[in-house]
Protein backbone atom coordinates (compact mmCIF):
# COMPACT_ATOMS: atom_id res chain seq x y z
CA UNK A 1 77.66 68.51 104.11
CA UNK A 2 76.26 72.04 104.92
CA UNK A 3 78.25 74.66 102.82
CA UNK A 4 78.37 78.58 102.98
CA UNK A 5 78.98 80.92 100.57
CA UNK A 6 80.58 83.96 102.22
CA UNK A 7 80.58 87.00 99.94
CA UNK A 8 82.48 90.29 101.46
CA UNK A 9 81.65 93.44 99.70
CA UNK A 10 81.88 96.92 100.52
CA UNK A 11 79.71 99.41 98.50
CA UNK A 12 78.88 98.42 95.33
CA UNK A 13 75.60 96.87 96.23
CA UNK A 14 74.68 96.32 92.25
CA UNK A 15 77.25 93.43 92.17
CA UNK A 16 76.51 92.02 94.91
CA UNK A 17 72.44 92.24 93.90
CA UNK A 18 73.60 90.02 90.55
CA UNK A 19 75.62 87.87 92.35
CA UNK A 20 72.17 86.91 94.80
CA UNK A 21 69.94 86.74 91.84
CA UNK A 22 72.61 84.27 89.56
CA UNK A 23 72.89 82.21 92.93
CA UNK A 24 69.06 82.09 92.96
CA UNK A 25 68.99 80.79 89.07
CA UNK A 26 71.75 78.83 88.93
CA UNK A 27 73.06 77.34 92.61
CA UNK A 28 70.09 76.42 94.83
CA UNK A 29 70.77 73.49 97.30
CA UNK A 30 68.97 72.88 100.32
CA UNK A 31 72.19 72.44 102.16
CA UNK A 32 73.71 76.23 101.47
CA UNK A 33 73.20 79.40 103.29
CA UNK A 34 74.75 82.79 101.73
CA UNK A 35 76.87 85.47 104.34
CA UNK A 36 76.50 88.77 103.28
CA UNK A 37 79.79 90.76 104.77
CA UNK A 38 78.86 94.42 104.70
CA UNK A 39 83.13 95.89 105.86
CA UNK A 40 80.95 99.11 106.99
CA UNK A 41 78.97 100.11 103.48
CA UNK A 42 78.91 103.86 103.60
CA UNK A 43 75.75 103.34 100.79
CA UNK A 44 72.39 103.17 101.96
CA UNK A 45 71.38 100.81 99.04
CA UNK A 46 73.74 97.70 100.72
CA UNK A 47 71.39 97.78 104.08
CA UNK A 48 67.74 97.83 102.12
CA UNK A 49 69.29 95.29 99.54
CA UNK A 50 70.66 92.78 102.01
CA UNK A 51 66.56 93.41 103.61
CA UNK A 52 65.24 93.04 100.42
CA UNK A 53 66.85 89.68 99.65
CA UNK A 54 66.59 87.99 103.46
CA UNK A 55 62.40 88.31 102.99
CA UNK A 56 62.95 87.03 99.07
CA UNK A 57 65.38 84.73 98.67
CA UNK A 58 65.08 80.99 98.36
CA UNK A 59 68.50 80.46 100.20
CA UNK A 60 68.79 81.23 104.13
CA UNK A 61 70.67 84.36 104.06
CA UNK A 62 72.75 85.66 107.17
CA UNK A 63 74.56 89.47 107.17
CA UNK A 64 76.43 91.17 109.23
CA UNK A 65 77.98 94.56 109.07
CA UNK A 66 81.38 95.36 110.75
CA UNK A 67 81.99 98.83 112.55
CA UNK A 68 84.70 99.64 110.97
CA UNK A 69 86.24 98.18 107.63
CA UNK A 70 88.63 95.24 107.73
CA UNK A 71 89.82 94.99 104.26
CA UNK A 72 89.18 91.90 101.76
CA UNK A 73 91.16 89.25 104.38
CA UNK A 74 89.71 90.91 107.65
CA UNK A 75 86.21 90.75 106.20
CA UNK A 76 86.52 87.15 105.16
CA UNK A 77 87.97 85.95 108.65
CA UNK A 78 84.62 87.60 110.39
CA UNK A 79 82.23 85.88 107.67
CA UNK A 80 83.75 82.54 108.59
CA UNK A 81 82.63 82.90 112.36
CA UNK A 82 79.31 83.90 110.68
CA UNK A 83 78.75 80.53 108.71
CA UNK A 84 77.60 77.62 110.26
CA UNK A 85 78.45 75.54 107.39
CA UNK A 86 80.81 72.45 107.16
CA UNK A 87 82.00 73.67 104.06
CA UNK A 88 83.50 77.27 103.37
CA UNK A 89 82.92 79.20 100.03
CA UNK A 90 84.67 82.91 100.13
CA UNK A 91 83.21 84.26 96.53
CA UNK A 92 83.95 87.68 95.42
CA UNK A 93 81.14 89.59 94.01
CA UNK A 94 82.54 90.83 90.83
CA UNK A 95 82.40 87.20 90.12
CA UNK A 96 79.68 86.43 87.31
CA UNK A 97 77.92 83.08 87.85
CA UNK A 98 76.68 80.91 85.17
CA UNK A 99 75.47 78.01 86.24
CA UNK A 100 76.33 75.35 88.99
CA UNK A 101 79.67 75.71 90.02
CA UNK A 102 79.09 74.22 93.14
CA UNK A 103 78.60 70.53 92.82
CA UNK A 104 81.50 69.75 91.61
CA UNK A 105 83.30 71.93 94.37
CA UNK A 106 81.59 70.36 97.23
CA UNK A 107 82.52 66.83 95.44
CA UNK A 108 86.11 67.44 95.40
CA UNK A 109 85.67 68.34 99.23
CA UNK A 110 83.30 65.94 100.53
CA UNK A 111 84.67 63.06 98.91
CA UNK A 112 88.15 63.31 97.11
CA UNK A 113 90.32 65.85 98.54
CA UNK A 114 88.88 66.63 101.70
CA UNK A 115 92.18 68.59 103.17
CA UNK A 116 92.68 70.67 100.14
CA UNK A 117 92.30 74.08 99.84
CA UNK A 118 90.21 74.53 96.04
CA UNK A 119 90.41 77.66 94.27
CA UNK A 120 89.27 79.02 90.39
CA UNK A 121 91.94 79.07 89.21
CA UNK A 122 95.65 78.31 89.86
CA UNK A 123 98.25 80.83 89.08
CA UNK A 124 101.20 78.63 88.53
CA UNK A 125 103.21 80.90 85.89
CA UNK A 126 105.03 84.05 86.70
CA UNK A 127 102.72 86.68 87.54
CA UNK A 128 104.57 89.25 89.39
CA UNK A 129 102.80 88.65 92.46
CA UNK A 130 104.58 85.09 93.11
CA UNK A 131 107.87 85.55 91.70
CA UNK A 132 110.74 85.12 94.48
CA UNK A 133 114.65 85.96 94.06
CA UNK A 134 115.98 82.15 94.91
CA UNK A 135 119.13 80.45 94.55
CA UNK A 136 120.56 83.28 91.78
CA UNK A 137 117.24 83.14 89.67
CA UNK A 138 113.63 83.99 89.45
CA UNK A 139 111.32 80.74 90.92
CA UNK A 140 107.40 80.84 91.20
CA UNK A 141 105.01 80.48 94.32
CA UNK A 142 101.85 78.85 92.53
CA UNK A 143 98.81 80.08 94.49
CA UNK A 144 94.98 79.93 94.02
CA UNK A 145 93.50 83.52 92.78
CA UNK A 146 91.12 84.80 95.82
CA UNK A 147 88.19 85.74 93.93
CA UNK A 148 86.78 81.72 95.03
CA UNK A 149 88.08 79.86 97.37
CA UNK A 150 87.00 76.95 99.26
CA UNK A 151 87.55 74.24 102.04
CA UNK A 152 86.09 72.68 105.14
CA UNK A 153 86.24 74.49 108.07
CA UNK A 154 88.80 72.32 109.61
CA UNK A 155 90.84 73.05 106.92
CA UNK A 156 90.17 76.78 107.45
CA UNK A 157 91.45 76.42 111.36
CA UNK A 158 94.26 74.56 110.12
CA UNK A 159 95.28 77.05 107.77
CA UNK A 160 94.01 80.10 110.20
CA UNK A 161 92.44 82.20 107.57
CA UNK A 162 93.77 84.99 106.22
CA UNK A 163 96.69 87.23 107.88
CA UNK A 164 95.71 90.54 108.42
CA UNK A 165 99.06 92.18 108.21
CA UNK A 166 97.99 92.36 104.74
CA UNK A 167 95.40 94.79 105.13
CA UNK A 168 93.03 96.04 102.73
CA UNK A 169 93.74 94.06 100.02
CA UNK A 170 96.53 92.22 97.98
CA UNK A 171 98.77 89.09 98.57
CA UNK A 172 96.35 87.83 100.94
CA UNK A 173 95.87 84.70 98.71
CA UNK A 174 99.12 84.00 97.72
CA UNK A 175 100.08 83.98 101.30
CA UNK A 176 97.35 81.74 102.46
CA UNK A 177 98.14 79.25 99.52
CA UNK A 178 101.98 79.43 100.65
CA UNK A 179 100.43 78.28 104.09
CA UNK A 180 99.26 75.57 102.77
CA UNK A 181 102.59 74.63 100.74
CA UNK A 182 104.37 74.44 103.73
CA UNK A 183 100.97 72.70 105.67
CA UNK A 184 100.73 69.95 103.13
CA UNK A 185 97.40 70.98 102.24
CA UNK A 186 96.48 70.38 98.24
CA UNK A 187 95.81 73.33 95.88
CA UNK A 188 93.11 72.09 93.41
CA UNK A 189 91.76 74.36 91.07
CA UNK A 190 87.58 74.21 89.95
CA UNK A 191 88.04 75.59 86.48
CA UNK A 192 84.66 76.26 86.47
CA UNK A 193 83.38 77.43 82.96
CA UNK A 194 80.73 78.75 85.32
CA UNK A 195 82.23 81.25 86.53
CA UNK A 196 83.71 84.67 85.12
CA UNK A 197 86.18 86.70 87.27
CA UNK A 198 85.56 90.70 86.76
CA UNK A 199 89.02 91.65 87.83
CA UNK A 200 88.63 94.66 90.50
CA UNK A 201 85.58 95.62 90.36
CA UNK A 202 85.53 97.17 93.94
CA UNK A 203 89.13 97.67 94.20
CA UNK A 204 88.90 100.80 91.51
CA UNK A 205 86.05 102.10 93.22
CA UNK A 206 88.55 103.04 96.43
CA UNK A 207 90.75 106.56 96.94
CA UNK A 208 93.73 104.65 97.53
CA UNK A 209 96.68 104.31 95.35
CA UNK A 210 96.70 100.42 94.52
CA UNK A 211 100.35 100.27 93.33
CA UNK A 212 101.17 101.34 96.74
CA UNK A 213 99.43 98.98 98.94
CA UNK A 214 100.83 96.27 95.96
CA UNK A 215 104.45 96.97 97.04
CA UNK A 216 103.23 97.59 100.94
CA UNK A 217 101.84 93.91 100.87
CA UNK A 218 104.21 92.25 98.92
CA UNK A 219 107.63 93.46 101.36
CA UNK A 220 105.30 91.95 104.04
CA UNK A 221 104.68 88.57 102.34
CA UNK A 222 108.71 88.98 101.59
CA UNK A 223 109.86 89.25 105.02
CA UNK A 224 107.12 87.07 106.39
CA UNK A 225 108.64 83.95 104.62
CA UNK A 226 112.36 85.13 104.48
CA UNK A 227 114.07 81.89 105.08
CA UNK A 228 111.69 79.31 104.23
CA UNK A 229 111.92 79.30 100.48
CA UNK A 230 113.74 76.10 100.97
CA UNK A 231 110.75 74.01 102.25
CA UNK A 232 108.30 75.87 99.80
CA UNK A 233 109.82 75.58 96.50
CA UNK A 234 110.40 71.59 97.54
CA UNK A 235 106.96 71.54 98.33
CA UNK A 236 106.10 73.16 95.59
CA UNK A 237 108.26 70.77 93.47
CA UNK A 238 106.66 67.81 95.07
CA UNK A 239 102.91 68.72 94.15
């Protein structure tokens, strides 16, 4: 199976630069194509880098810059009408790479769980994010983190990729993974000792105040599933 690795990024070129150059050492297949998301770069150094690494690279690498920026979700949705691959990949580039994360991924999807919906890690304790008032207590929405995840892209259509009520950023994974709860569609997590999560590495580079947009997101994810916590939490139960 063809697979892309979509990475969105906006500024920051000098992750996404390590990110190329660890996929280079580490990940080459012949089967895998990398989508650089530029969500309208206001840096210079994001155009002659993507340039730079299209005439270099070993891997076929597509870009595309949006006109205006979409946020994390927004971004993601336009980079998987980019890819041409069977297989999706949406990697985050403050995410250090190690070695070959990806065979076992495409494994899992190409022969075990081909419906599931794989992520690096699964948040299944209470982390603020995915705690929901239910039934007079406190009960927990397990979700995938978004800095990876994965599936085919009839999964993806299934799922219909991320909402983009949510904006910028935030909740965006949690509310895809609830999706999937109520879709029947597997959470698997890669727990990859390949790969190291650098937790908001772009987010802290933007003039906007992040507890904010937190709460913004998370009364949207609220009212968004108001009255279904029934048929989640027995999914969720189920799993």
């Amino acid at each position: 199976m063809d697979v892309s690795i979509i990475i969105p990024f906006f500024n920051q070129w000098k992750l996404t630069h390590a990110r190329l150059y660890e996929l280079t050492q580490h990940v080459y297949l012949e089967n895998v194509e990398i989508v650089l998301m530029d969500d309208a770069s206001t840096e210079l150094d994001c155009q002659t880098g993507v340039a730079w690494w299209q005439k270099n690279s070993l891997h076929n690498i597509r870009y595309k810059r949006n006109e205006e920026n979409l946020g994390f979700g927004g971004n993601c949705n336009e980079g998987a009408k980019v890819a041409t691959g069977d297989i999706l990949v949406f990697l985050s580039n403050d995410v250090i790479i190690k070695g070959n994360f990806l065979v076992p991924l495409i494994r899992i999807l190409a022969e075990k769980s081909p419906h599931a919906l794989v992520g690096g890690q699964l948040i299944d304790w209470a982390g603020g994010w995915n705690e929901i008032e239910y039934k007079g207590g406190i009960s927990v929405v397990p979700y995938l983190a978004g800095w990876l995840l994965s599936c085919t892209r009839e999964t993806w259509k299934l799922l219909g990729g991320f909402d983009p009520r949510f904006g910028v950023f935030d909740f965006e994974d949690l509310d895809i993974c609830t999706t999937a709860r109520i879709l029947g569609t597997p959470l698997i997590p890669l727990n990859s000792p390949y790969l190291d999560h650098i937790s908001g590495a772009t987010i802290r580079t933007l003039a906007m105040d992040r507890y904010s947009q937190t709460m913004k997101n998370k009364d949207v994810y609220h009212q968004k599933w108001q009255g279904k916590w029934d048929i989640i939490f027995e999914r969720c139960a189920n799993v």
